[in-house]
C-alpha atoms as a PDB file:
ATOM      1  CA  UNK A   1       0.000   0.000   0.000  1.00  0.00           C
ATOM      2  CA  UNK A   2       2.994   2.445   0.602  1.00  0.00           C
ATOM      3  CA  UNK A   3       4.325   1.907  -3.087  1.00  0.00           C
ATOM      4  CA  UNK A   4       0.765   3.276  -3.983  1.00  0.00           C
ATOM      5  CA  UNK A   5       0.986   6.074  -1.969  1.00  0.00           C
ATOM      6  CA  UNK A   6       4.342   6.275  -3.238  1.00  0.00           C
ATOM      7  CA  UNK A   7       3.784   6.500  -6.706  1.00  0.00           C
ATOM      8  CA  UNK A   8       0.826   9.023  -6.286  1.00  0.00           C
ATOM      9  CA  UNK A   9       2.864  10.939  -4.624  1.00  0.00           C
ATOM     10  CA  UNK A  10       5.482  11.084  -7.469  1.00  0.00           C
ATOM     11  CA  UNK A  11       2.373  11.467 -10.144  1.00  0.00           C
ATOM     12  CA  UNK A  12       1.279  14.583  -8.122  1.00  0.00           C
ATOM     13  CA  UNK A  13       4.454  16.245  -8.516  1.00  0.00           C
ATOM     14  CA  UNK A  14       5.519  15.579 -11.606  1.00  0.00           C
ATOM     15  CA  UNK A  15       2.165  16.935 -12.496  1.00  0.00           C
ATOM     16  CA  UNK A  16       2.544  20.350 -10.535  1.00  0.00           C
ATOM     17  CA  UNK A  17       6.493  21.319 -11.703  1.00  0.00           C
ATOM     18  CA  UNK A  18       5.772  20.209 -15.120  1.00  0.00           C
ATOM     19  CA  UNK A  19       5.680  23.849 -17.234  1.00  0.00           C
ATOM     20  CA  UNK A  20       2.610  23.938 -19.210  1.00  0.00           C
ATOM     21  CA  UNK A  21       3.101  25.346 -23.100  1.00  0.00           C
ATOM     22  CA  UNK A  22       0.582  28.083 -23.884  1.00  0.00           C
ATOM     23  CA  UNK A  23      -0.461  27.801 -27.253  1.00  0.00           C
ATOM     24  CA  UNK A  24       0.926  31.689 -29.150  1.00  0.00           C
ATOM     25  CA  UNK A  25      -2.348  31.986 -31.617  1.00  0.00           C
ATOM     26  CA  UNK A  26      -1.970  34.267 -34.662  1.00  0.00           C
ATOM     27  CA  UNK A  27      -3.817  37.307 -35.196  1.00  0.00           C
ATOM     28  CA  UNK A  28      -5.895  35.482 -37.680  1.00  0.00           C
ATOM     29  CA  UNK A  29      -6.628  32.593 -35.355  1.00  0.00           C
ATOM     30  CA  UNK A  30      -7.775  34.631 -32.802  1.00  0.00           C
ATOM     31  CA  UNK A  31     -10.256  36.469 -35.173  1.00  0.00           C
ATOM     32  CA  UNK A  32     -11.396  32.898 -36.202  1.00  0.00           C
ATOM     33  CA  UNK A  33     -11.993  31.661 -32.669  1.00  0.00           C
ATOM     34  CA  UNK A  34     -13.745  34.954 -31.491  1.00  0.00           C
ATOM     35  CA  UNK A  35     -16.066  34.359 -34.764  1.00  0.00           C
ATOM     36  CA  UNK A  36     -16.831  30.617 -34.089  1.00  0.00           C
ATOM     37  CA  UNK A  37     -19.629  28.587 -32.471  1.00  0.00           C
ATOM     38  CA  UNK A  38     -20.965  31.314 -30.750  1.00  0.00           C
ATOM     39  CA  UNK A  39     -24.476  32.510 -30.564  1.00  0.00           C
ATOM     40  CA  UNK A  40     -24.759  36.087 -30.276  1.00  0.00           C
ATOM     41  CA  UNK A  41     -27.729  38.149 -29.547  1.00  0.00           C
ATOM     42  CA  UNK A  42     -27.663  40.541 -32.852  1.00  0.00           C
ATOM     43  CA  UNK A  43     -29.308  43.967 -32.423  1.00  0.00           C
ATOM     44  CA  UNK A  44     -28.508  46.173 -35.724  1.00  0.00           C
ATOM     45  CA  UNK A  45     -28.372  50.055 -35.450  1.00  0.00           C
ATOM     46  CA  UNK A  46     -29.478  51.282 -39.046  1.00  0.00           C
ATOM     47  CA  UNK A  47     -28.072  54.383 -40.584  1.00  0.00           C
ATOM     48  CA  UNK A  48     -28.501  57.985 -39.680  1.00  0.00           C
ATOM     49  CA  UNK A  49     -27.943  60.812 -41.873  1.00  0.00           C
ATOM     50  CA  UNK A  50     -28.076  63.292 -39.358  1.00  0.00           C
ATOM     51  CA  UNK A  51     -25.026  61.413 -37.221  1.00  0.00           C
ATOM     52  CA  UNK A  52     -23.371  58.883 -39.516  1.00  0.00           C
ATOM     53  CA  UNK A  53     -20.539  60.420 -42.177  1.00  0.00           C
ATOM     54  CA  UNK A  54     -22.262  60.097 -45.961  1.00  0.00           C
ATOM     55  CA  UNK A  55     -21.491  57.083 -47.780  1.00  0.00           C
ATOM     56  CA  UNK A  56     -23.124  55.924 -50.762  1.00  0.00           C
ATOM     57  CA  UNK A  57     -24.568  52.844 -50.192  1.00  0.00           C
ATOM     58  CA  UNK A  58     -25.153  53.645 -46.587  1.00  0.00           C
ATOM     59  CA  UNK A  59     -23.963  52.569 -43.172  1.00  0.00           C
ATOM     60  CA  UNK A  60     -25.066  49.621 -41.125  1.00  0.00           C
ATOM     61  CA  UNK A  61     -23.933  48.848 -37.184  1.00  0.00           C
ATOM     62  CA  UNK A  62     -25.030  45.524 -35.724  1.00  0.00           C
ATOM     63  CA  UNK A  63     -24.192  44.919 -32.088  1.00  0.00           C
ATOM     64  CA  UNK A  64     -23.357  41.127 -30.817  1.00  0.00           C
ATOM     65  CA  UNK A  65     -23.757  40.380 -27.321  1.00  0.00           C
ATOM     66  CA  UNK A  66     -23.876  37.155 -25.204  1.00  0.00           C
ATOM     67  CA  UNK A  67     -25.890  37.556 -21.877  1.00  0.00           C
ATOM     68  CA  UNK A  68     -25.644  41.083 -22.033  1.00  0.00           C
ATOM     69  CA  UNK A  69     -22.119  41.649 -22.857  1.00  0.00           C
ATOM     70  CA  UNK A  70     -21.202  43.418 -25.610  1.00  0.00           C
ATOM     71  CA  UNK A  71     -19.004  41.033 -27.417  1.00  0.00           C
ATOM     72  CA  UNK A  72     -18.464  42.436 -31.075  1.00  0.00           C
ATOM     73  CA  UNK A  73     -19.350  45.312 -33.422  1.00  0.00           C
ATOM     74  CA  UNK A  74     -19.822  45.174 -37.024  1.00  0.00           C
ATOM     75  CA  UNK A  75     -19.687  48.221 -39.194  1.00  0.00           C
ATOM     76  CA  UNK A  76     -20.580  47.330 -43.297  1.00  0.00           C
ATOM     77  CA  UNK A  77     -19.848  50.948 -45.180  1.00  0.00           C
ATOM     78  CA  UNK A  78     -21.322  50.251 -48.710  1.00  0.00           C
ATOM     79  CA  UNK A  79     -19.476  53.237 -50.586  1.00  0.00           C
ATOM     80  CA  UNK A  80     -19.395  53.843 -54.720  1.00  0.00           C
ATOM     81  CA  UNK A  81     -16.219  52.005 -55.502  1.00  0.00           C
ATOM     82  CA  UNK A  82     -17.129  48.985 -53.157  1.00  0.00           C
ATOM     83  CA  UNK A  83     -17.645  48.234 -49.097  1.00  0.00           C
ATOM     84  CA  UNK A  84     -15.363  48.835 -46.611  1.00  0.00           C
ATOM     85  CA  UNK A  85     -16.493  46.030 -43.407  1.00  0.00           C
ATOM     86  CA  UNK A  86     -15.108  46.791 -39.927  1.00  0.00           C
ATOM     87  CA  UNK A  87     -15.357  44.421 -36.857  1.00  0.00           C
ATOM     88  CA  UNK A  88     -14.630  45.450 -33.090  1.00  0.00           C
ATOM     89  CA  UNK A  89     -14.334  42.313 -30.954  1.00  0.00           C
ATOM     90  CA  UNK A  90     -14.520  43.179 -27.465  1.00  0.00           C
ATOM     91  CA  UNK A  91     -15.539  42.174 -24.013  1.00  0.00           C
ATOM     92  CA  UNK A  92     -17.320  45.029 -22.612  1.00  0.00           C
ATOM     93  CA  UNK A  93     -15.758  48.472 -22.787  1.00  0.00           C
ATOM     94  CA  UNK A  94     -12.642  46.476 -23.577  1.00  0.00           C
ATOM     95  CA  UNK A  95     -11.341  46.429 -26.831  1.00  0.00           C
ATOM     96  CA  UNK A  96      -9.379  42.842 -27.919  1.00  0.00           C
ATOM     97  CA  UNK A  97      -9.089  42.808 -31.643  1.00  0.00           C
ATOM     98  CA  UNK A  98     -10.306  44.745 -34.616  1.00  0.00           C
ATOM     99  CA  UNK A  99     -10.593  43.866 -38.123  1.00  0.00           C
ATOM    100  CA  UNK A 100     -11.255  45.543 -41.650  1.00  0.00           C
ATOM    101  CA  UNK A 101     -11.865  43.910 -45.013  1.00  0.00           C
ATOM    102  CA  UNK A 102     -11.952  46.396 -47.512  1.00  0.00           C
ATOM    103  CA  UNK A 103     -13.520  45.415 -51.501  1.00  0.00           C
ATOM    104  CA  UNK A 104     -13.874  47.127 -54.277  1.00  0.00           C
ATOM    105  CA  UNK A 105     -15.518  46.734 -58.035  1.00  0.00           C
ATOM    106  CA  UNK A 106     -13.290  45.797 -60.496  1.00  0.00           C
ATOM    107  CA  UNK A 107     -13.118  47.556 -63.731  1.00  0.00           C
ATOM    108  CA  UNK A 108     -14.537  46.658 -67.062  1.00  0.00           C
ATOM    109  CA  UNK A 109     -14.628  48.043 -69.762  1.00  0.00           C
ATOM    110  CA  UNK A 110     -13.663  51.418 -68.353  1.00  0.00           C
ATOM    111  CA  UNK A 111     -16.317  51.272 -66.044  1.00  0.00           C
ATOM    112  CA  UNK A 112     -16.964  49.445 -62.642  1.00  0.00           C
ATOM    113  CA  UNK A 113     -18.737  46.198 -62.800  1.00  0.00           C
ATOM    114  CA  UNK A 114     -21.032  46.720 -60.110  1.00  0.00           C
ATOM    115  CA  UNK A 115     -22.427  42.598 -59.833  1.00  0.00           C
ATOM    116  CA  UNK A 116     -18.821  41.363 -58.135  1.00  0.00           C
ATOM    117  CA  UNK A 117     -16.377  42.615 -55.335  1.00  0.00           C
ATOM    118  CA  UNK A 118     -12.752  41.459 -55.327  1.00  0.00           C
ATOM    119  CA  UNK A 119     -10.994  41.791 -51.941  1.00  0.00           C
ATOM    120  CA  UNK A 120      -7.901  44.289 -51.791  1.00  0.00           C
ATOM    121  CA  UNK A 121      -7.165  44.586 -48.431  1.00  0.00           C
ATOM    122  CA  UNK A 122      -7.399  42.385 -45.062  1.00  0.00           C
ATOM    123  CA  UNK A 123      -5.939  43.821 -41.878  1.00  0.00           C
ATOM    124  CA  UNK A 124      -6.102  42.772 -37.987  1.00  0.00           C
ATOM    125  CA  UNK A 125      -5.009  44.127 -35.173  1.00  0.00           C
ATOM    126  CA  UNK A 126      -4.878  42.376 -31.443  1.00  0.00           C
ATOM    127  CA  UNK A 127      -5.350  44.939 -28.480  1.00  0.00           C
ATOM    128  CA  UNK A 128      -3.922  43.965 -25.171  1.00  0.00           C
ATOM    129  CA  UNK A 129      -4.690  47.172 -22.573  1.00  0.00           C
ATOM    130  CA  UNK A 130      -5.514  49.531 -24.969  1.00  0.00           C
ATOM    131  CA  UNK A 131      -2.549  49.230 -27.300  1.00  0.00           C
ATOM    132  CA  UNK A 132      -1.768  46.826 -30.501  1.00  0.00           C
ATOM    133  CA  UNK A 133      -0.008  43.855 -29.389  1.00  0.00           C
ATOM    134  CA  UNK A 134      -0.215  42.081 -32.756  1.00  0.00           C
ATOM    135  CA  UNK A 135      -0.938  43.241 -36.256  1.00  0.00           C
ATOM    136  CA  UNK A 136      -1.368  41.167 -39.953  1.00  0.00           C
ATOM    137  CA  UNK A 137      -2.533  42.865 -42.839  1.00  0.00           C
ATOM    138  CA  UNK A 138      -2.844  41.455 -46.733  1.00  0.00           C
ATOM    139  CA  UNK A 139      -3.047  43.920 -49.238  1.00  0.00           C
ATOM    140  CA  UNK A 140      -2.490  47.688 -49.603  1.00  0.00           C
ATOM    141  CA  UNK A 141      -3.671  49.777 -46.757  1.00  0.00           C
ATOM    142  CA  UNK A 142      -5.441  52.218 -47.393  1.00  0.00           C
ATOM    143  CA  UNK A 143      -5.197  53.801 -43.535  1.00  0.00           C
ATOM    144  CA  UNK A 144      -2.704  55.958 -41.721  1.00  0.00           C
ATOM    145  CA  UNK A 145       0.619  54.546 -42.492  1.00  0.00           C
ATOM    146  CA  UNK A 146       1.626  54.995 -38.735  1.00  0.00           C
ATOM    147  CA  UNK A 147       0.232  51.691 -36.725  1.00  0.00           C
ATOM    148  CA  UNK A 148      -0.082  53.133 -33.564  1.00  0.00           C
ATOM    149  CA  UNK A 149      -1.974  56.303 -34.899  1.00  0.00           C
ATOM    150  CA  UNK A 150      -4.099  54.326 -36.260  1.00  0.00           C
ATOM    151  CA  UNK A 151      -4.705  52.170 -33.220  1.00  0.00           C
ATOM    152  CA  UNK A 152      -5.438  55.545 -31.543  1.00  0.00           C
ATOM    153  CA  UNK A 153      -8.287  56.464 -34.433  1.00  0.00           C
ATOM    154  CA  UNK A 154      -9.841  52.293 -33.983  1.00  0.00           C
ATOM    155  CA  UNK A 155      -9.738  53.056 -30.236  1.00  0.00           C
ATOM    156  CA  UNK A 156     -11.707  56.408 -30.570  1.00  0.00           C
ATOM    157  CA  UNK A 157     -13.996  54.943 -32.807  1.00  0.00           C
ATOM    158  CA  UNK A 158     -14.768  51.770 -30.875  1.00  0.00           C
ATOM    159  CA  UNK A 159     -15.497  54.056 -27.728  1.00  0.00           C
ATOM    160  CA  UNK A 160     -17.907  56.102 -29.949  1.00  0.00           C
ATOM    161  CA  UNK A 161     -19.609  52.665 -31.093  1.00  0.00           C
ATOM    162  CA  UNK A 162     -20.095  51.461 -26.982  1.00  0.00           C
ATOM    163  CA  UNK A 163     -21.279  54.652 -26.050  1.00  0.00           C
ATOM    164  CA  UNK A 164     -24.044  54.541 -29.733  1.00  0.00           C
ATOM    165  CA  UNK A 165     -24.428  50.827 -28.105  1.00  0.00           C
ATOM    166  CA  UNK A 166     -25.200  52.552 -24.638  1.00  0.00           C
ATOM    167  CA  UNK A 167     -27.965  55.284 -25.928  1.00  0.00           C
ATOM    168  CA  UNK A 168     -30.202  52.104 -27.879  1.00  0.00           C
ATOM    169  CA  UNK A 169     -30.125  49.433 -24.933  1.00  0.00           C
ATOM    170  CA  UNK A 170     -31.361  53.103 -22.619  1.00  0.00           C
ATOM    171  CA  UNK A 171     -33.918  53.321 -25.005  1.00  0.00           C
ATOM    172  CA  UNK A 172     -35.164  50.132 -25.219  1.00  0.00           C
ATOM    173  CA  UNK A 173     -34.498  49.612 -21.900  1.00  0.00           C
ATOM    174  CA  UNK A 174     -37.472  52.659 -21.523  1.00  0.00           C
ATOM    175  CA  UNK A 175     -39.731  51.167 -23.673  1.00  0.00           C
ATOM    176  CA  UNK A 176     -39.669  48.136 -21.958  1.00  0.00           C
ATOM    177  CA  UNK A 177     -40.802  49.610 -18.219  1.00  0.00           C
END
């Protein structure tokens, strides 16, 4: 019975020196993981001339959240040479990871064929406390050449999105009571 207790003994610590590995994901894995197998409550914010800066095919904001929690913002800008898509993935007021797909119409004949999109530029950056911790783009940017300026502008404009976020749960929080 000793040798038992013995060898569990031995088990046991091998188990707590042993240095676990933590798995470094890329900026594109985390994206993937933060869009998968969840189930979001979607609320979409539609577009407001008044507010929203003019875009031709107009501006849509959907909200995700998961009991409560605002998880992720999406931002499609339809504008006349193609879309521009921008994603906030957060947890809270806490900004983790942004992305931006940008697509435009290609040309034909001279003119823009308006019945396809081809993808020119895919960027991501990782947040960790409020400043970029990992970056991967594909494509040209068409963005402030500086990261971290940008990263400043993403930051600004997710805080403007929480606070737009903020203003409709209020209100249908007041139509509710």
């Amino acid at each position: 019975m000793k040798k038992i207790y013995w060898a569990f003994f031995l088990v046991c610590a091998a188990c707590a020196t042993s240095v676990r590995k933590e798995k470094t994901s890329t900026p594109e894995e985390k994206i993937a993981m933060w869009d998968s197998g969840v189930q979001y409550r979607v609320d979409t914010l539609p577009f407001d001339p008044d507010t929203d800066e003019a875009s031709d095919g107009g501006i849509e904001t959907t909200f995700y959240t998961l009991n409560g929690t605002l998880m992720k913002i999406k931002e499609d800008v339809g504008l006349s040479w193609g879309n521009i898509t921008s994603t906030f993935y957060c947890v809270g007021d806490t900004l983790r990871g942004f992305a931006e797909w940008h697509q435009h119409f290609p040309y034909e004949n001279d003119s823009l064929a308006h019945d396809s999109l081809v993808t020119n530029y895919k960027g991501i950056l990782i947040f960790q406390a409020d400043t970029i911790a990992a970056e991967h783009h594909v494509g040209e940017k068409m963005f402030a050449k500086n990261t971290q300026d940008f990263g400043a502008q993403i930051l600004e404009e997710f805080r403007e999105h929480v606070l737009r976020f903020r203003e409709m749960k209020r209100g249908v929080d007041t139509l509710i009571r």
